[in-house]
Every structure is written in C-alpha cells, then in structure tokens.
C-alpha atoms as a PDB file:
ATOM      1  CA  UNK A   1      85.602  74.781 114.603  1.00  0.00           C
ATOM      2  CA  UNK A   2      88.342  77.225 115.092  1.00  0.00           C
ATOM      3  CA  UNK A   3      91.891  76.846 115.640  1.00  0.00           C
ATOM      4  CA  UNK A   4      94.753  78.317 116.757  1.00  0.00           C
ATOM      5  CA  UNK A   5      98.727  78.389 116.039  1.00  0.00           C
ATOM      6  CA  UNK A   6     100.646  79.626 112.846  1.00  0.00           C
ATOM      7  CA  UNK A   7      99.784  77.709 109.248  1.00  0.00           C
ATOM      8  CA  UNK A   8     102.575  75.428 108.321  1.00  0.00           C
ATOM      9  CA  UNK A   9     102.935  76.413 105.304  1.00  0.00           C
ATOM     10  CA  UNK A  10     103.074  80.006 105.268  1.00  0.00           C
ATOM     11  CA  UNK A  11     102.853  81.158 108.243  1.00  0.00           C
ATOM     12  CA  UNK A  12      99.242  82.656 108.524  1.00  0.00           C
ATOM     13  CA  UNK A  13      97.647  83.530 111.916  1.00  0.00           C
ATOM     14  CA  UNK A  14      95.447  80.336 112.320  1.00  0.00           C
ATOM     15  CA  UNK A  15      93.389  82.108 115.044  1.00  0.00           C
ATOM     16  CA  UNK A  16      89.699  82.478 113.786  1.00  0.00           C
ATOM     17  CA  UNK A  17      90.443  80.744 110.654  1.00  0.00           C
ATOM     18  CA  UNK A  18      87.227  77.884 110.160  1.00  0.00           C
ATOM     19  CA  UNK A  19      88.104  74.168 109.217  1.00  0.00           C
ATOM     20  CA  UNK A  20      84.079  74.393 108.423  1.00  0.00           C
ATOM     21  CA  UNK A  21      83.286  73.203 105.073  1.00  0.00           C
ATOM     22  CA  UNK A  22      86.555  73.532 103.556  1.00  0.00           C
ATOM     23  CA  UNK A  23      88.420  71.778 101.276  1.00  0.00           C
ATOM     24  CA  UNK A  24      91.909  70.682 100.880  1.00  0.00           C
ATOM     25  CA  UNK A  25      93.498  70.293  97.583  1.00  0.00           C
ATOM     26  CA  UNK A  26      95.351  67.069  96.745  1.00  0.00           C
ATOM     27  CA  UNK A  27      98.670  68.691  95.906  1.00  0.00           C
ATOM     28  CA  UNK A  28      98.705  70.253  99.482  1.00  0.00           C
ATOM     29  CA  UNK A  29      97.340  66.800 101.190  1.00  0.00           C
ATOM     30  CA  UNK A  30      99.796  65.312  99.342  1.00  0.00           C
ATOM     31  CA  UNK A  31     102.513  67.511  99.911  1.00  0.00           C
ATOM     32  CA  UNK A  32     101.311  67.764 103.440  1.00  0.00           C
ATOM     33  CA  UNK A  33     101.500  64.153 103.748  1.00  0.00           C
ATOM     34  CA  UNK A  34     104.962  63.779 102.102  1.00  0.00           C
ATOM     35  CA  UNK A  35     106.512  65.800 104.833  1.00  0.00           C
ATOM     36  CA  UNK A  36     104.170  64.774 107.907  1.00  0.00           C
ATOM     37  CA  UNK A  37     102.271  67.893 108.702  1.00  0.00           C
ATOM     38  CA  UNK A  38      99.050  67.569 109.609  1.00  0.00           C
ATOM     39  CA  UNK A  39      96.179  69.014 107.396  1.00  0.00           C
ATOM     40  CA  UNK A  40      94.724  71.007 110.428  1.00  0.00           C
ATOM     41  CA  UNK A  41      97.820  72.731 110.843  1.00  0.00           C
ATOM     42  CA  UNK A  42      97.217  74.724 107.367  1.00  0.00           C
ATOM     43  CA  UNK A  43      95.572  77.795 107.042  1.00  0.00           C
ATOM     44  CA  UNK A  44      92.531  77.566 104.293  1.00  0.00           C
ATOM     45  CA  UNK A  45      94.237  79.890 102.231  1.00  0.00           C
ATOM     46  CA  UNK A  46      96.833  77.250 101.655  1.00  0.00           C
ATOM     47  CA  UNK A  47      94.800  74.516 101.736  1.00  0.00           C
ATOM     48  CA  UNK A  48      92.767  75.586  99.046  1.00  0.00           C
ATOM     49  CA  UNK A  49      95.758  75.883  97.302  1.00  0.00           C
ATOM     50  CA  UNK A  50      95.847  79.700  97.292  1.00  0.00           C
ATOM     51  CA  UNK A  51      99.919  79.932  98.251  1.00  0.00           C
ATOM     52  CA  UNK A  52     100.468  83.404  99.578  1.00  0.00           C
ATOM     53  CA  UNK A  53     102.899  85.073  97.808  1.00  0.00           C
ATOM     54  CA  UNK A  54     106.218  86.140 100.411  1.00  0.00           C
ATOM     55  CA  UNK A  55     106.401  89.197  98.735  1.00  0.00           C
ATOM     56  CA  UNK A  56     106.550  92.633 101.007  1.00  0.00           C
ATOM     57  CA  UNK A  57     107.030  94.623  98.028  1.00  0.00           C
ATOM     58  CA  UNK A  58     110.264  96.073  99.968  1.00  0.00           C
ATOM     59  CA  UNK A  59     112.514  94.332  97.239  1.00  0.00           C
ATOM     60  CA  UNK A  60     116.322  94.889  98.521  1.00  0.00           C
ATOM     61  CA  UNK A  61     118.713  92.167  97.092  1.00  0.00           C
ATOM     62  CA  UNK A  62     121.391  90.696  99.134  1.00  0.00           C
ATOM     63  CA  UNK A  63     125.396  91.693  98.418  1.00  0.00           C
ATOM     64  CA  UNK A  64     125.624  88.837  95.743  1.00  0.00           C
ATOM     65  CA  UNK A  65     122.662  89.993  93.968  1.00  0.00           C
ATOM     66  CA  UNK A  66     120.953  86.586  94.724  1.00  0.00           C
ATOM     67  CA  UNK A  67     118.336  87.231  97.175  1.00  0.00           C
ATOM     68  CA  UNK A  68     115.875  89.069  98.211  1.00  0.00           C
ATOM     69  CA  UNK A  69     116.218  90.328 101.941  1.00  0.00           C
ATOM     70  CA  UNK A  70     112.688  91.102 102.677  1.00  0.00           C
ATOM     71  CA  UNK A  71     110.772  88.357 101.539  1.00  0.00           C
ATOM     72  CA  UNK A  72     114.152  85.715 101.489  1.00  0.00           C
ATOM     73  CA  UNK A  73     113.412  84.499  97.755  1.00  0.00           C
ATOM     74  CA  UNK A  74     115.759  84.083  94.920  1.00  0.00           C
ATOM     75  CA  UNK A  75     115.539  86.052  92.013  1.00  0.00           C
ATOM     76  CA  UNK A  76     114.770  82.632  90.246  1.00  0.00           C
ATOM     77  CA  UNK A  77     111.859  81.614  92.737  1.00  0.00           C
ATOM     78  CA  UNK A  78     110.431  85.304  92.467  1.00  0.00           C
ATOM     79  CA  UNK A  79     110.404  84.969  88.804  1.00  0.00           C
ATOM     80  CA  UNK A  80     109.478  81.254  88.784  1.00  0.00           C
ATOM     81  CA  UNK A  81     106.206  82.773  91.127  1.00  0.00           C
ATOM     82  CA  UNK A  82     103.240  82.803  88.851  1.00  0.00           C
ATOM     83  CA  UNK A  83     104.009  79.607  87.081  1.00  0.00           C
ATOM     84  CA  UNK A  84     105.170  77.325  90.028  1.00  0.00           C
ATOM     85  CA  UNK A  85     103.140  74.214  91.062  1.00  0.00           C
ATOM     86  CA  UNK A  86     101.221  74.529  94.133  1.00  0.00           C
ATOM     87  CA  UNK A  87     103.281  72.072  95.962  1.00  0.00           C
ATOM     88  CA  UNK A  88     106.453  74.661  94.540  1.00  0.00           C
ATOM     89  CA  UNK A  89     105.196  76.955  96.379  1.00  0.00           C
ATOM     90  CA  UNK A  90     104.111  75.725  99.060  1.00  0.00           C
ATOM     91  CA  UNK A  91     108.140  74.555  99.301  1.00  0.00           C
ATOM     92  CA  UNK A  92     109.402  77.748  99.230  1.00  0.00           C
ATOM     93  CA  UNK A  93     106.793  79.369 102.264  1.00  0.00           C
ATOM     94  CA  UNK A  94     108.238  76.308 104.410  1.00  0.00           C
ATOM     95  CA  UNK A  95     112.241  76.732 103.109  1.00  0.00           C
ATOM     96  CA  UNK A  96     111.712  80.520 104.262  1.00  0.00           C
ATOM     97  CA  UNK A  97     110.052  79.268 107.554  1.00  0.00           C
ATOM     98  CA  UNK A  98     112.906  77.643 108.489  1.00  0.00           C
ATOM     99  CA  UNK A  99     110.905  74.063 107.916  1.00  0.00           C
ATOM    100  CA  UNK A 100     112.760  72.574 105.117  1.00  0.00           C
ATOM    101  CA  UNK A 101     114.894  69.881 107.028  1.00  0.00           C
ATOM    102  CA  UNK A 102     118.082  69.396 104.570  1.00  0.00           C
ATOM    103  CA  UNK A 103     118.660  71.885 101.707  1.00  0.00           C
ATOM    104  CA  UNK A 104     116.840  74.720 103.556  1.00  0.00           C
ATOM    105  CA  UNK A 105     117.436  77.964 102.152  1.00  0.00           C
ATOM    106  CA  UNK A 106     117.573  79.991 105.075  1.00  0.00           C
ATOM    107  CA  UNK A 107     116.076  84.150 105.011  1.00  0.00           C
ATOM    108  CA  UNK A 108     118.597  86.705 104.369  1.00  0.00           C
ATOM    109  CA  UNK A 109     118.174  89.425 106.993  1.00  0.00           C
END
C-alpha cells in the first residue's frame, strides 16, 4: 500500500513510501498518539524511529546568534542532536513545521 501527502513529522515526501511490513516504534506511536496524528501519516523513516536530521549543512546563525536560519534549530537543539530521545526529535521536525500548537518555535528565514 502506498500513500501520499507530506510525513508529519518531518516532512518527507510520502509518495511511494510502503506501509508494507513496517514497523512503528512505541516512542513515535506514542508520541504520535499524544498529539493526535495518525500513524499513517508518518513516513517509515520516522516511524522506525530514524528522525531525519534538519540539517542543510548551510549553517548561517540568526542576528542574536541563537538560531540557525537554514535548518531553524537552536544552537542548543543542534548540539542536543545525537543524544536527544526519539520523541525529542521528533518535537523539534514538528516545532520547525509549524505543528507545535503553543510554544512553537517558529523557522528563522
């Protein structure tokens, strides 16, 4: 089965990408679940717990030296990277989609 649409989480192309045989981890059910998106909406990158890293490796911080613009993460989140939880980073890819509700942290363009 093949979908189509954007991954919640990060953002992914869903076109072509097979719900066949593949598995969800339980910190993105349950972090899926905690802020009602549904499991098919997930590319299975994410859902196998494989966060994408934002990066664009066109690091340019923002006037207060805060943020980056091209990916949109704070220095702390970009250092915090490697050793974040799953459901960390799967936080972040929403807040810089725009999908955070209240306490976003909107991209810096």
């Amino acid at each position: 089965m093949s979908v189509g649409g954007v991954c919640a989480i990060c953002g992914a192309d869903l076109a072509g990408d097979s719900k066949q045989a593949r598995r969800v981890v339980a910190a993105v059910a349950e972090f899926a679940a905690s802020i009602g998106i549904d499991e098919g909406a997930i590319c299975t990158a994410c859902a196998g717990g494989a966060v994408p890293s934002p990066c664009v490796s066109r690091c340019s911080l923002d006037a207060a030296k805060v943020r980056c613009r091209s990916c949109g993460r704070t220095l702390d989140q970009i250092q915090a990277w490697s050793s974040m939880s799953i459901a960390e980073r799967c936080r972040v890819r929403l807040r810089l989609r725009g999908g955070s509700g209240a306490g976003g942290e909107p991209r810096v363009r």
